[in-house]
PDB file of N, CA and C in Angstrom:
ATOM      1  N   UNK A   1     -41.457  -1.892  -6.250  1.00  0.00           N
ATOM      2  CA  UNK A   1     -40.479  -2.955  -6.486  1.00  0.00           C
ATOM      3  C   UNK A   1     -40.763  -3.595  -7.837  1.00  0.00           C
ATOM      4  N   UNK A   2     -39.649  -4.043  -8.256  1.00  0.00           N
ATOM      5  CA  UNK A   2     -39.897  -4.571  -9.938  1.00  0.00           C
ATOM      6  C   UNK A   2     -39.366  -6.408  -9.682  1.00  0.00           C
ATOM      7  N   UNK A   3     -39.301  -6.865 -10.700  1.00  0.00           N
ATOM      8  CA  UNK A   3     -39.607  -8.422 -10.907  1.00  0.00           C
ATOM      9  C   UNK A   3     -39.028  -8.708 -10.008  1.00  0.00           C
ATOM     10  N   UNK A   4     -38.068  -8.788 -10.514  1.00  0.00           N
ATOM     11  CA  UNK A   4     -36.380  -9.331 -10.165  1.00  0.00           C
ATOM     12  C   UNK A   4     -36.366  -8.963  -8.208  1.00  0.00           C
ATOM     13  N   UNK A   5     -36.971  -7.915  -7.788  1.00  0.00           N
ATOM     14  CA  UNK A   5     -36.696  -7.710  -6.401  1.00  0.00           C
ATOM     15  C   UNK A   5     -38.119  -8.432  -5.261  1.00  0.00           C
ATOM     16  N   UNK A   6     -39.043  -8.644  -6.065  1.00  0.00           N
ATOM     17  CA  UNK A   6     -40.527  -9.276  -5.749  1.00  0.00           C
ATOM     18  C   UNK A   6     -39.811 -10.524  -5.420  1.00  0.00           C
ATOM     19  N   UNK A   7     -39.201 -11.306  -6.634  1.00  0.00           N
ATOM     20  CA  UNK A   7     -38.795 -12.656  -6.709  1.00  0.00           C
ATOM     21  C   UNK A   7     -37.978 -13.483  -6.106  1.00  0.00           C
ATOM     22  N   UNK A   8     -36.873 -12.245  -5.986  1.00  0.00           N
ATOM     23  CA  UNK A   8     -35.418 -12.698  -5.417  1.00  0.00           C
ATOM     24  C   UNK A   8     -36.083 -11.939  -3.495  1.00  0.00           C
ATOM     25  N   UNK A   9     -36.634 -11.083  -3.238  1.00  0.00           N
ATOM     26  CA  UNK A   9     -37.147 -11.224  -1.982  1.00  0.00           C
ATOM     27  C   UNK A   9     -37.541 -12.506  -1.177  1.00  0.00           C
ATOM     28  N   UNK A  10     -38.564 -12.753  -2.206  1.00  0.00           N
ATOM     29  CA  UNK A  10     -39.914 -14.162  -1.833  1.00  0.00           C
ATOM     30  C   UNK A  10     -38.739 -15.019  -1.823  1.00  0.00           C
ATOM     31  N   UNK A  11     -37.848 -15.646  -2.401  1.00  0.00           N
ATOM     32  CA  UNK A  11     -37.075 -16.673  -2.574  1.00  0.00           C
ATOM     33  C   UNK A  11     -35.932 -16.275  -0.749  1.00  0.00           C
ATOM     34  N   UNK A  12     -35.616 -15.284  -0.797  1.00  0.00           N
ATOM     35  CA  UNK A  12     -34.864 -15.391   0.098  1.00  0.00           C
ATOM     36  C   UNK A  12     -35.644 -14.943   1.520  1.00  0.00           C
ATOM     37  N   UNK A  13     -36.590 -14.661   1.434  1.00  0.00           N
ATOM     38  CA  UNK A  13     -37.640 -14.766   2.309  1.00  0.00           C
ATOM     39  C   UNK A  13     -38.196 -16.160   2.933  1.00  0.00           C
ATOM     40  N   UNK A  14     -38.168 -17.340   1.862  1.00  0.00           N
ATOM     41  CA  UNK A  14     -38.735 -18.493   1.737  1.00  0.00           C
ATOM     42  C   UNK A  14     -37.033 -19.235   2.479  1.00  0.00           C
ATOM     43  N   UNK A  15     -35.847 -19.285   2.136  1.00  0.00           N
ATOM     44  CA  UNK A  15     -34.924 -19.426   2.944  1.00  0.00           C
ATOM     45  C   UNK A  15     -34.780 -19.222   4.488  1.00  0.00           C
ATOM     46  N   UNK A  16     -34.900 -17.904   4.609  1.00  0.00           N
ATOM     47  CA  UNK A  16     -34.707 -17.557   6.082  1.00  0.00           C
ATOM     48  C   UNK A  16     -35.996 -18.037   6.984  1.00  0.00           C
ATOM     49  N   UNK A  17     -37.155 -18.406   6.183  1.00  0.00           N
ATOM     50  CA  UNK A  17     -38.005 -19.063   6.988  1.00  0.00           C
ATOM     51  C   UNK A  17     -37.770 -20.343   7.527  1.00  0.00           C
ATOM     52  N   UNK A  18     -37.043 -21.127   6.163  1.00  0.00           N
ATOM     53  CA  UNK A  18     -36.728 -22.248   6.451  1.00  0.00           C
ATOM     54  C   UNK A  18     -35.261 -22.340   7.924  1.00  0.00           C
ATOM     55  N   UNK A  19     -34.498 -21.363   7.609  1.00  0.00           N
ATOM     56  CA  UNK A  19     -33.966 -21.051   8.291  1.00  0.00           C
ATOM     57  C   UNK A  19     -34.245 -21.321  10.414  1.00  0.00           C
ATOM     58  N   UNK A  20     -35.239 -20.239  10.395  1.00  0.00           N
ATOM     59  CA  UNK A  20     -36.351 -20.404  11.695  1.00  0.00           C
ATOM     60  C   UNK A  20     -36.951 -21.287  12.015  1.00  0.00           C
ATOM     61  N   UNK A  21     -37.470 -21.925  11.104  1.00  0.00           N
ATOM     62  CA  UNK A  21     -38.497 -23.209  11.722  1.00  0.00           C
ATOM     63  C   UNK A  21     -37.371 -24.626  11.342  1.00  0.00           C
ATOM     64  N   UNK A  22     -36.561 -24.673  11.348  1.00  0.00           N
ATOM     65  CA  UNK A  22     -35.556 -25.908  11.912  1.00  0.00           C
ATOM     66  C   UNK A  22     -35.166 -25.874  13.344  1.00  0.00           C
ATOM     67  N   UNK A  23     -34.880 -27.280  13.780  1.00  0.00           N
ATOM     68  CA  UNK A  23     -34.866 -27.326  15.034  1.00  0.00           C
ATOM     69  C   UNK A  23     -33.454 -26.599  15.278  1.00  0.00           C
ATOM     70  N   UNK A  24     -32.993 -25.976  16.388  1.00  0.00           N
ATOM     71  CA  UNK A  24     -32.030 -25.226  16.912  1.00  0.00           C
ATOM     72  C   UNK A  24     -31.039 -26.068  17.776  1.00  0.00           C
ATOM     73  N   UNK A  25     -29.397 -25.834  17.597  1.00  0.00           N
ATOM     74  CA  UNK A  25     -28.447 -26.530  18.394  1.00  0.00           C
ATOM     75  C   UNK A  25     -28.236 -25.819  19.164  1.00  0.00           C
ATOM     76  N   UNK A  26     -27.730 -25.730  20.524  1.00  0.00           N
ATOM     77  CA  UNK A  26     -27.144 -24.617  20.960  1.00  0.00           C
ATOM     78  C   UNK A  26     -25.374 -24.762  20.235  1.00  0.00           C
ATOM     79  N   UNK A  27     -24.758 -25.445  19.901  1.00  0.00           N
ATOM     80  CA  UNK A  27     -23.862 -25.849  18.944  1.00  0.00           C
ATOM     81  C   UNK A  27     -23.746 -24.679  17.490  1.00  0.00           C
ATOM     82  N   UNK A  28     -25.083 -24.767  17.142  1.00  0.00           N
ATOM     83  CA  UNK A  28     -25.047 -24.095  15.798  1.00  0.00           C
ATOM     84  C   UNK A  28     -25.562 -22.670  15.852  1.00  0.00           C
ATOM     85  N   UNK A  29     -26.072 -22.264  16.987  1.00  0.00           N
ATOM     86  CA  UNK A  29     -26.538 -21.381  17.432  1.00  0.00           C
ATOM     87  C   UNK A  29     -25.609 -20.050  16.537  1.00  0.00           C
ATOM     88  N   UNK A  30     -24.246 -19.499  16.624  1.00  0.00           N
ATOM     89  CA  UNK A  30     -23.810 -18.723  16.203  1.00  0.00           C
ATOM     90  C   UNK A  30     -23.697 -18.685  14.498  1.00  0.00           C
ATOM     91  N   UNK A  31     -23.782 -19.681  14.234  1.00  0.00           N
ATOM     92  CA  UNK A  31     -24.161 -20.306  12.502  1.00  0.00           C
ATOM     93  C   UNK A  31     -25.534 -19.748  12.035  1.00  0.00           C
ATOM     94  N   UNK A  32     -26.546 -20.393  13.029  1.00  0.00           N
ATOM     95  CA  UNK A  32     -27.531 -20.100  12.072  1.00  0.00           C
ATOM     96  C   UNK A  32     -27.861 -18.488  12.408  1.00  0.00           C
ATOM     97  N   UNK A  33     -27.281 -18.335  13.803  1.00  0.00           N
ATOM     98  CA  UNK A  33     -28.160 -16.443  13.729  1.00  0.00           C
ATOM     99  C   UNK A  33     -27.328 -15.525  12.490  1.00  0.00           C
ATOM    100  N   UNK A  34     -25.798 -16.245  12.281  1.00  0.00           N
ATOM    101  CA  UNK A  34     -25.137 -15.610  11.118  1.00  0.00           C
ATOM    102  C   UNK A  34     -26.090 -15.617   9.704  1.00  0.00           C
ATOM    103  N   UNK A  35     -26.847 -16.948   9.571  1.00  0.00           N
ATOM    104  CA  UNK A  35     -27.389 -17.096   8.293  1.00  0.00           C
ATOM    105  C   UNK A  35     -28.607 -16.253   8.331  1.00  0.00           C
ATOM    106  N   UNK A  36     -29.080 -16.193   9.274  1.00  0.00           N
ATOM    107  CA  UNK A  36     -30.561 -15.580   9.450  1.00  0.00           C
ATOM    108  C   UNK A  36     -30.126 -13.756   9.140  1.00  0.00           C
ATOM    109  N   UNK A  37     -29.368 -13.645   9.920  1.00  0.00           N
ATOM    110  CA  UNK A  37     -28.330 -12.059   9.524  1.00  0.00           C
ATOM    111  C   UNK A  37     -27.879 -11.495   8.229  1.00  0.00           C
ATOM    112  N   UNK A  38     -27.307 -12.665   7.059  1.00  0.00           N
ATOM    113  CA  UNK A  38     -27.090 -12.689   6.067  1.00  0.00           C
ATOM    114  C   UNK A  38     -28.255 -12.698   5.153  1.00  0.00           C
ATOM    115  N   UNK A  39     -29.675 -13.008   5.425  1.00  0.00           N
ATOM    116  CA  UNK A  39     -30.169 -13.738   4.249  1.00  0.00           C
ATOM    117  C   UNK A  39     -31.424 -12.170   5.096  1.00  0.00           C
ATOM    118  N   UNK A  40     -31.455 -11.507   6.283  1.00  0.00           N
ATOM    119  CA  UNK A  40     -32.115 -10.679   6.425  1.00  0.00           C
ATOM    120  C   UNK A  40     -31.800  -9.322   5.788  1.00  0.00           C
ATOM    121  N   UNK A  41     -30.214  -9.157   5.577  1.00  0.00           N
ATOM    122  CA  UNK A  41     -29.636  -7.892   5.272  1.00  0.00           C
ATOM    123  C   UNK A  41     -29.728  -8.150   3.693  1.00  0.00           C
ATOM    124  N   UNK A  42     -29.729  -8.909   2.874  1.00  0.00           N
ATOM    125  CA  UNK A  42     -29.632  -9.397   1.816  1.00  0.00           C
ATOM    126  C   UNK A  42     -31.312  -8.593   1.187  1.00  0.00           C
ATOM    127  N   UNK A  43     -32.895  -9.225   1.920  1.00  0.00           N
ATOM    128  CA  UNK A  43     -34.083  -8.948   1.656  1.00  0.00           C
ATOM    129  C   UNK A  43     -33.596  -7.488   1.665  1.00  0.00           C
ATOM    130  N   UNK A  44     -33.286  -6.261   2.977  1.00  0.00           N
ATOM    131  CA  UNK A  44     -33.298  -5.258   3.068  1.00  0.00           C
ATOM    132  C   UNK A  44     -32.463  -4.567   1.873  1.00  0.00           C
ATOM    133  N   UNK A  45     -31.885  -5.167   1.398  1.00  0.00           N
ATOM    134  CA  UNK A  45     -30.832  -4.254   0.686  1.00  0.00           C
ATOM    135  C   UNK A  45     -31.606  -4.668  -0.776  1.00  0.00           C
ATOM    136  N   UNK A  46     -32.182  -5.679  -1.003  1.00  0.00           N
ATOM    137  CA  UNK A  46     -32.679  -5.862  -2.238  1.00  0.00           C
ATOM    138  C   UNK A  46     -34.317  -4.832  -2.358  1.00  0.00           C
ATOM    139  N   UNK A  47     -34.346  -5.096  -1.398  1.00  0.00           N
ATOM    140  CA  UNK A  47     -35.390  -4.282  -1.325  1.00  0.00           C
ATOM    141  C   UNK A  47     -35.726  -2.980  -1.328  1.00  0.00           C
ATOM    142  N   UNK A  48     -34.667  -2.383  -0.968  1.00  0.00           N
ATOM    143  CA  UNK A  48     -34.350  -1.202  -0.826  1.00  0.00           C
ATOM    144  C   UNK A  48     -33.040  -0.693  -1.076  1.00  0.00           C
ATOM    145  N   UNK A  49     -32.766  -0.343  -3.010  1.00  0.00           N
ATOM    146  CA  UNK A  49     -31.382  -0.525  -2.991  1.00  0.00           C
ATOM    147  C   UNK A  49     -30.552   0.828  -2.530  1.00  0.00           C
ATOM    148  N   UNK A  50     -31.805   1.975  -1.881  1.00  0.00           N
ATOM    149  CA  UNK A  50     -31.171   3.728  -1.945  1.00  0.00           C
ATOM    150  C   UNK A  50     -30.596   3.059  -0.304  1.00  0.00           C
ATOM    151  N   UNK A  51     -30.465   1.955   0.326  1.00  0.00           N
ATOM    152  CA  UNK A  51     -30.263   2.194   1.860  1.00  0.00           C
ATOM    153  C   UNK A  51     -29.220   1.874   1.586  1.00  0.00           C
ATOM    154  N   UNK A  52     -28.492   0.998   0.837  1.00  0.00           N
ATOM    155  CA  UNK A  52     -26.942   0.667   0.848  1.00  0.00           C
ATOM    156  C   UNK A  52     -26.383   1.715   0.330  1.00  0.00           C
ATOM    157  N   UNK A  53     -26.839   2.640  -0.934  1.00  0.00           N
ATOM    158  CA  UNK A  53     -25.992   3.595  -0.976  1.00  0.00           C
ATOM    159  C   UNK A  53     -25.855   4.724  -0.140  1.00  0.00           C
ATOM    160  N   UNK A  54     -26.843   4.886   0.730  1.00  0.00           N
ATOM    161  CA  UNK A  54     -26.844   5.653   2.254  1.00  0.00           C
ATOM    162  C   UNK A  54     -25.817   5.311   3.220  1.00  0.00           C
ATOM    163  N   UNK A  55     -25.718   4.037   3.271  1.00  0.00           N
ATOM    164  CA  UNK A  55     -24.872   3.120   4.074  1.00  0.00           C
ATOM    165  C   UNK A  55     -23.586   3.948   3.655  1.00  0.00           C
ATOM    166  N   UNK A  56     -23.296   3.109   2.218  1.00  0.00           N
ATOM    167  CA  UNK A  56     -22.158   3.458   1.373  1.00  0.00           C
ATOM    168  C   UNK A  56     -21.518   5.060   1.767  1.00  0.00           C
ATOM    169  N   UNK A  57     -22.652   6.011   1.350  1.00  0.00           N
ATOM    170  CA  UNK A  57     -21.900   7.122   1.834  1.00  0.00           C
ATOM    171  C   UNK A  57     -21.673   7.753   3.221  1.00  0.00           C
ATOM    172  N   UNK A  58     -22.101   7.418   3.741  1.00  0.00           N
ATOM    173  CA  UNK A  58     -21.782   7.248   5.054  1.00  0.00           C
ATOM    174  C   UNK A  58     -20.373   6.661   5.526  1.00  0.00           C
ATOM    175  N   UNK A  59     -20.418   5.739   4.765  1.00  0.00           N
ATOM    176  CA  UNK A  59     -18.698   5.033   5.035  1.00  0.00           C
ATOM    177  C   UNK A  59     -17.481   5.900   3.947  1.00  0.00           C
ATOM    178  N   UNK A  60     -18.214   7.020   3.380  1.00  0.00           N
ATOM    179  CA  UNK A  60     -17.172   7.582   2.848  1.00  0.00           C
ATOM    180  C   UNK A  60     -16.883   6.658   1.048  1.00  0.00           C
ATOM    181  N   UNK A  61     -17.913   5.944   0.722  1.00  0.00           N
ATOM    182  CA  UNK A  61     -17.765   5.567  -0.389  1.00  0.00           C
ATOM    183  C   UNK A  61     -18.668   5.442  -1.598  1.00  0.00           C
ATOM    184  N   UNK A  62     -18.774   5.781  -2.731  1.00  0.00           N
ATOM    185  CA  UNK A  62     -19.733   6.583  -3.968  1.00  0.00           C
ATOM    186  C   UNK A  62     -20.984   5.867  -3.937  1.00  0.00           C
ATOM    187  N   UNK A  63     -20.606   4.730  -4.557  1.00  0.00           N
ATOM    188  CA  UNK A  63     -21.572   3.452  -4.477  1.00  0.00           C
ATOM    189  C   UNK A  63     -22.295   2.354  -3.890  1.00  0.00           C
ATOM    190  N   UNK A  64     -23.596   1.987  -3.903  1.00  0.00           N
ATOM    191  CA  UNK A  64     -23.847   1.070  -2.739  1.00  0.00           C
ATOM    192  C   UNK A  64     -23.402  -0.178  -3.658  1.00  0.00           C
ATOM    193  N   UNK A  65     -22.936  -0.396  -5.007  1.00  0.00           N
ATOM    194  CA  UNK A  65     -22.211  -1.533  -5.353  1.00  0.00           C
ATOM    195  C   UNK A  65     -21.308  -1.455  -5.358  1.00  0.00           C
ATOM    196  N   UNK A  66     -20.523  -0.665  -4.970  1.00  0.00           N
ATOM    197  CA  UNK A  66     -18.799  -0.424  -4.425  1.00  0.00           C
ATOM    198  C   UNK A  66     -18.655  -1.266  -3.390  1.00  0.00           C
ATOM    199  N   UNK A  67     -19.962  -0.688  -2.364  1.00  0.00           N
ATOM    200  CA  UNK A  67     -19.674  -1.226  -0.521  1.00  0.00           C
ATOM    201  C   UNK A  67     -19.988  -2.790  -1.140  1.00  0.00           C
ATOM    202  N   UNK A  68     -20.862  -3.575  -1.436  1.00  0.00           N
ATOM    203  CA  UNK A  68     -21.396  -4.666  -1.760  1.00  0.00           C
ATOM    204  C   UNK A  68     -19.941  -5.230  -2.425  1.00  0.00           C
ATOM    205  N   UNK A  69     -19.491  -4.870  -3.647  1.00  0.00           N
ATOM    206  CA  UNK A  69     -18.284  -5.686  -3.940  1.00  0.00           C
ATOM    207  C   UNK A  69     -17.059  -5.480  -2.928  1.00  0.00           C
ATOM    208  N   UNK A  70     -16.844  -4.055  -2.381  1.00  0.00           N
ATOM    209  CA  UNK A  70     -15.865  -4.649  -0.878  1.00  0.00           C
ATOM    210  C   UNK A  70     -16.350  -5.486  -0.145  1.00  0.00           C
ATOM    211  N   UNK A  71     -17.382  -5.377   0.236  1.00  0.00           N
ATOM    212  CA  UNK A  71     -18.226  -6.704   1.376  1.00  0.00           C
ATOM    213  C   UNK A  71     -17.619  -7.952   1.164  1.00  0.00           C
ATOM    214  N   UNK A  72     -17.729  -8.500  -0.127  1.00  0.00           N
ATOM    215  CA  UNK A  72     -17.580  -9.845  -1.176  1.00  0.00           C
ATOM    216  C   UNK A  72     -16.366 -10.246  -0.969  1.00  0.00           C
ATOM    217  N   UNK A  73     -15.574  -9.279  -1.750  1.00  0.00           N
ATOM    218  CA  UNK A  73     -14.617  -9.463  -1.613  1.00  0.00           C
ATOM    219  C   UNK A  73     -13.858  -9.534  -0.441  1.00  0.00           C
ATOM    220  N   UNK A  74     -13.976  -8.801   0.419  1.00  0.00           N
ATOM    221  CA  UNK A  74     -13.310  -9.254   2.113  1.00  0.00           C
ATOM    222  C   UNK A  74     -13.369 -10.581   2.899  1.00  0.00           C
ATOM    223  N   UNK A  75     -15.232 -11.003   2.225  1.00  0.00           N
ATOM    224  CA  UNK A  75     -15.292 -12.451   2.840  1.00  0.00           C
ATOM    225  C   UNK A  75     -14.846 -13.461   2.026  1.00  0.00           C
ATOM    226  N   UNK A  76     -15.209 -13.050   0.651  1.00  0.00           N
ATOM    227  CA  UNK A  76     -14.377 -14.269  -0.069  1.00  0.00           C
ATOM    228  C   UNK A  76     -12.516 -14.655   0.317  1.00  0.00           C
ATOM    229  N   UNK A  77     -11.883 -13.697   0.832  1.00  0.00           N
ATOM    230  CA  UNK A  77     -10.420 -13.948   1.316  1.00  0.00           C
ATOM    231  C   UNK A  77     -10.335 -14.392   2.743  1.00  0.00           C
ATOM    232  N   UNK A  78     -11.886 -14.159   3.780  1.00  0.00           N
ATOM    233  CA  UNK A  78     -11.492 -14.026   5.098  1.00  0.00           C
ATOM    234  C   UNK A  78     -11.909 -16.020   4.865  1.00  0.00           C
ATOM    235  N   UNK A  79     -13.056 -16.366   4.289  1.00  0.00           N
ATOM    236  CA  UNK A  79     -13.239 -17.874   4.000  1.00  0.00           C
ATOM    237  C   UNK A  79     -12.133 -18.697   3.120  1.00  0.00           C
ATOM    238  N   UNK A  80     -11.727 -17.451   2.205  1.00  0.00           N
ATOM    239  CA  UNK A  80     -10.482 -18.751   1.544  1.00  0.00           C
ATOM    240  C   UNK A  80      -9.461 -18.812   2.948  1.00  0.00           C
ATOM    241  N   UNK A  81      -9.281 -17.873   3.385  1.00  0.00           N
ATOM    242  CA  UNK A  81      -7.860 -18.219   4.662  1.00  0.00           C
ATOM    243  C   UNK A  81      -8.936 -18.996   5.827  1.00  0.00           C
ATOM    244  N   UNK A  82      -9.886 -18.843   6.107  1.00  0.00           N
ATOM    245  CA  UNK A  82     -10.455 -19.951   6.787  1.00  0.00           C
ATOM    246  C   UNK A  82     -10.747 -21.582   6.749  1.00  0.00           C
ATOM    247  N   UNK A  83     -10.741 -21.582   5.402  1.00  0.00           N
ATOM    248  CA  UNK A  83     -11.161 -23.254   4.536  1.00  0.00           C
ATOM    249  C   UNK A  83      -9.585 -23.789   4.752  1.00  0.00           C
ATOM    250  N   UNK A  84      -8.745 -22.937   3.685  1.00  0.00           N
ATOM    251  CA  UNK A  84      -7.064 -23.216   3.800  1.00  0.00           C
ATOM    252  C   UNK A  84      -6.646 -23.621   5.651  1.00  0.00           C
ATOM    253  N   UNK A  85      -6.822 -22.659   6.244  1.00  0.00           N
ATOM    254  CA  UNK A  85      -6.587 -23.467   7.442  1.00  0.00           C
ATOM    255  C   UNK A  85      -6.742 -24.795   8.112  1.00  0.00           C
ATOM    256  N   UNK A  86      -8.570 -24.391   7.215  1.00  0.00           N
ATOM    257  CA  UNK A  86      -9.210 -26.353   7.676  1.00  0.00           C
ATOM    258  C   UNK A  86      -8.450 -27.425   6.593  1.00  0.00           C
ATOM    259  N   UNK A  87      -7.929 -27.233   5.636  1.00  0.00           N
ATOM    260  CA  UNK A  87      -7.281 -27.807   5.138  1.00  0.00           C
ATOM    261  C   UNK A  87      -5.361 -28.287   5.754  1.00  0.00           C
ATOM    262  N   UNK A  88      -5.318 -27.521   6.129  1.00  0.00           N
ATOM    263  CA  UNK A  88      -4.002 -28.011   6.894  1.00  0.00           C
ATOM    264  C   UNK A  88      -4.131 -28.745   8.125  1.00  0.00           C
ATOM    265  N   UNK A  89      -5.564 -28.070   8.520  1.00  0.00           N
ATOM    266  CA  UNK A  89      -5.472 -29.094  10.414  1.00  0.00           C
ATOM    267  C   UNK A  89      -5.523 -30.105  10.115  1.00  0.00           C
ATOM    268  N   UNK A  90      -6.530 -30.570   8.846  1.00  0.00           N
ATOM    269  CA  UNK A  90      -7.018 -31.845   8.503  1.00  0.00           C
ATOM    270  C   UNK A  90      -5.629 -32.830   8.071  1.00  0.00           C
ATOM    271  N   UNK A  91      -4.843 -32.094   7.171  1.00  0.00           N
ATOM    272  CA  UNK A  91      -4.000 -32.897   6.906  1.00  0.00           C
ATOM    273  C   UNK A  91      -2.982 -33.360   7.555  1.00  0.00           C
ATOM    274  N   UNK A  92      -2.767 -32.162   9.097  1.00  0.00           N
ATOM    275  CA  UNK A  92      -1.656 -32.822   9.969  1.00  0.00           C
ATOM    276  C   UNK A  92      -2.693 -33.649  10.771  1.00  0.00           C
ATOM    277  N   UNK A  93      -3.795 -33.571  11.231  1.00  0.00           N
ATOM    278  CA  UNK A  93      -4.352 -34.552  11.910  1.00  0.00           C
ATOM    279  C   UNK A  93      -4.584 -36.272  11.043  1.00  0.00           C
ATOM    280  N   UNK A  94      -4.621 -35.987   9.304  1.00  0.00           N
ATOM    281  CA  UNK A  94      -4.464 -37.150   8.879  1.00  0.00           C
ATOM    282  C   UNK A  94      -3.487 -38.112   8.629  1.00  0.00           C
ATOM    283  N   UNK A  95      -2.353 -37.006   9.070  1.00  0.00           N
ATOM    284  CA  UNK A  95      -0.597 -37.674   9.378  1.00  0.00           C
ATOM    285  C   UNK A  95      -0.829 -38.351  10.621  1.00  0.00           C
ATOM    286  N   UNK A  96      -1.289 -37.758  11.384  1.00  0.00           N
ATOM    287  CA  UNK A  96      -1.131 -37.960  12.933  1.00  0.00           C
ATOM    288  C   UNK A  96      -1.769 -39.372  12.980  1.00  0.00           C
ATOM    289  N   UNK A  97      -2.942 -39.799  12.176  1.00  0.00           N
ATOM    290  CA  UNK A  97      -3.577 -40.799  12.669  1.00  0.00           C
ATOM    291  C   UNK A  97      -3.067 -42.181  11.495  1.00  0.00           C
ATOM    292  N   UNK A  98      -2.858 -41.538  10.342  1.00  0.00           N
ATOM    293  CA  UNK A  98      -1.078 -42.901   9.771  1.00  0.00           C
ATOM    294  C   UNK A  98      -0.349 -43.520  10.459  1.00  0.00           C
ATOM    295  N   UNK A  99       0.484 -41.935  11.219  1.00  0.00           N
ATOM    296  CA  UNK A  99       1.401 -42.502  12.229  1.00  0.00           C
ATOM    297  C   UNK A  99       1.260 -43.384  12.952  1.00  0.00           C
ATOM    298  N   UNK A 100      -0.041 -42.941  13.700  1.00  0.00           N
ATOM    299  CA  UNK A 100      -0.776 -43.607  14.762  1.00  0.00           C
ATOM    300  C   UNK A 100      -1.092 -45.422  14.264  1.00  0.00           C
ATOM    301  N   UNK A 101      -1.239 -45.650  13.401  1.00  0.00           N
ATOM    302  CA  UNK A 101      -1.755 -46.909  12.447  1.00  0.00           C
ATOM    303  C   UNK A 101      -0.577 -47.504  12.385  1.00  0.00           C
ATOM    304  N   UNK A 102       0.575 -47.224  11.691  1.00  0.00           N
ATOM    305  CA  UNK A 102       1.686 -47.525  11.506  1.00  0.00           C
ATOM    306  C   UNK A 102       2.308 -48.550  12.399  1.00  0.00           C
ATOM    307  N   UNK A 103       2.315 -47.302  13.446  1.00  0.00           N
ATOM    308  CA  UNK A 103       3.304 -47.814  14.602  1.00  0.00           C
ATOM    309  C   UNK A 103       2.772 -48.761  15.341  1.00  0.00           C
ATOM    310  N   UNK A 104       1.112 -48.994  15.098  1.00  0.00           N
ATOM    311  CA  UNK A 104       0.513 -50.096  16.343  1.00  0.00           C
ATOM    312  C   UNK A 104       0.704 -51.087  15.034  1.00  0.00           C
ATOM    313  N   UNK A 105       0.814 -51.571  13.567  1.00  0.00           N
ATOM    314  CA  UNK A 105       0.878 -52.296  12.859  1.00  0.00           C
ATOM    315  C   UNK A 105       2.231 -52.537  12.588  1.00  0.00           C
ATOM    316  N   UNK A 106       3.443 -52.377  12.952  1.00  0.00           N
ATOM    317  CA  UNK A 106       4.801 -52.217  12.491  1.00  0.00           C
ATOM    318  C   UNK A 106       5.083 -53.417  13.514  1.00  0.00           C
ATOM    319  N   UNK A 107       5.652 -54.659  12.203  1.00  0.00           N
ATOM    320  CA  UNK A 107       6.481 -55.779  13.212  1.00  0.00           C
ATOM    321  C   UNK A 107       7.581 -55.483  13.989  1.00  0.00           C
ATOM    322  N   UNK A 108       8.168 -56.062  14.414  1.00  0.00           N
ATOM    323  CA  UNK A 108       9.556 -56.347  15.274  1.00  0.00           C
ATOM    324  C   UNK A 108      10.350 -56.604  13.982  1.00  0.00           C
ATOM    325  N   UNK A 109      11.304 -56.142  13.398  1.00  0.00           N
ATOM    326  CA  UNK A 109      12.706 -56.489  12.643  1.00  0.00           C
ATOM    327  C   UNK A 109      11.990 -56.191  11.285  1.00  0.00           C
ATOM    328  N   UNK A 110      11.174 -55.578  10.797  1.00  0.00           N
ATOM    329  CA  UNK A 110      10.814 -55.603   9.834  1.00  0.00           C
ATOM    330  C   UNK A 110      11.038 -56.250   8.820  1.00  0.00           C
ATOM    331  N   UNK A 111      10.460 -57.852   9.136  1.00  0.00           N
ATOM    332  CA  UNK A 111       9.868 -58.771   8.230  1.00  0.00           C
ATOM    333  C   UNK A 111       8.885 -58.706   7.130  1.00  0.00           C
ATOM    334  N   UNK A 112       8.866 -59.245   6.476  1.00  0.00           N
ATOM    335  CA  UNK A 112       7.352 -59.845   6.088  1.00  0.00           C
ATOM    336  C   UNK A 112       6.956 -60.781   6.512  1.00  0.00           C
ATOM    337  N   UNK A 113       5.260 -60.630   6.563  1.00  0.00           N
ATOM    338  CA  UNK A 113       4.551 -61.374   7.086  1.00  0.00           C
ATOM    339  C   UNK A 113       3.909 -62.551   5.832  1.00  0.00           C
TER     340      UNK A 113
END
């Protein structure tokens, strides 16, 4: 192994530890085994960059930085349409609770007070 894979290992090695020794939700439970999943396949593949292109051809494709930028790219669109969503619930739920304000603050004949 050369610098760059010693370094960027130890560093993401030093993550996923931190990872483990935090206390556990059963709440977050599917979160953190995702992160622990991510930051384990991450060491393996840095570590060993002939296994992704094994991977890679196996899936029928040249490069193991081919499979890696499809990877990327799939989640970067599957999180933008995920965030965008949280962005709309939020904003009809922040109508909802205006409304909600409004109508318990709204005089009779609409005066001023």
């Amino acid at each position: 192994m050369n610098a760059f894979q010693w370094t960027t290992c130890s560093l993401l090695a030093a993550t996923l530890l931190r990872d483990l020794l935090r206390r556990w939700s059963v709440a977050a439970l599917p979160l953190r085994l995702t992160r622990i999943l991510v930051w384990t396949t991450a060491i393996v593949a840095i570590a060993n960059p002939l296994q992704v292109t094994r991977v890679a051809n196996l899936l029928g494709i040249g490069r193991g930085a081919d499979i890696v930028l499809y990877a990327f790219a799939l989640a970067f669109a599957a999180v933008t349409f995920y965030f965008y969503a949280q962005h709309l619930r939020l904003r009809r739920e922040l109508s909802a609770i205006a409304s909600h304000i409004a109508l318990r603050e709204a005089t009779r004949g609409g005066g001023a007070q």
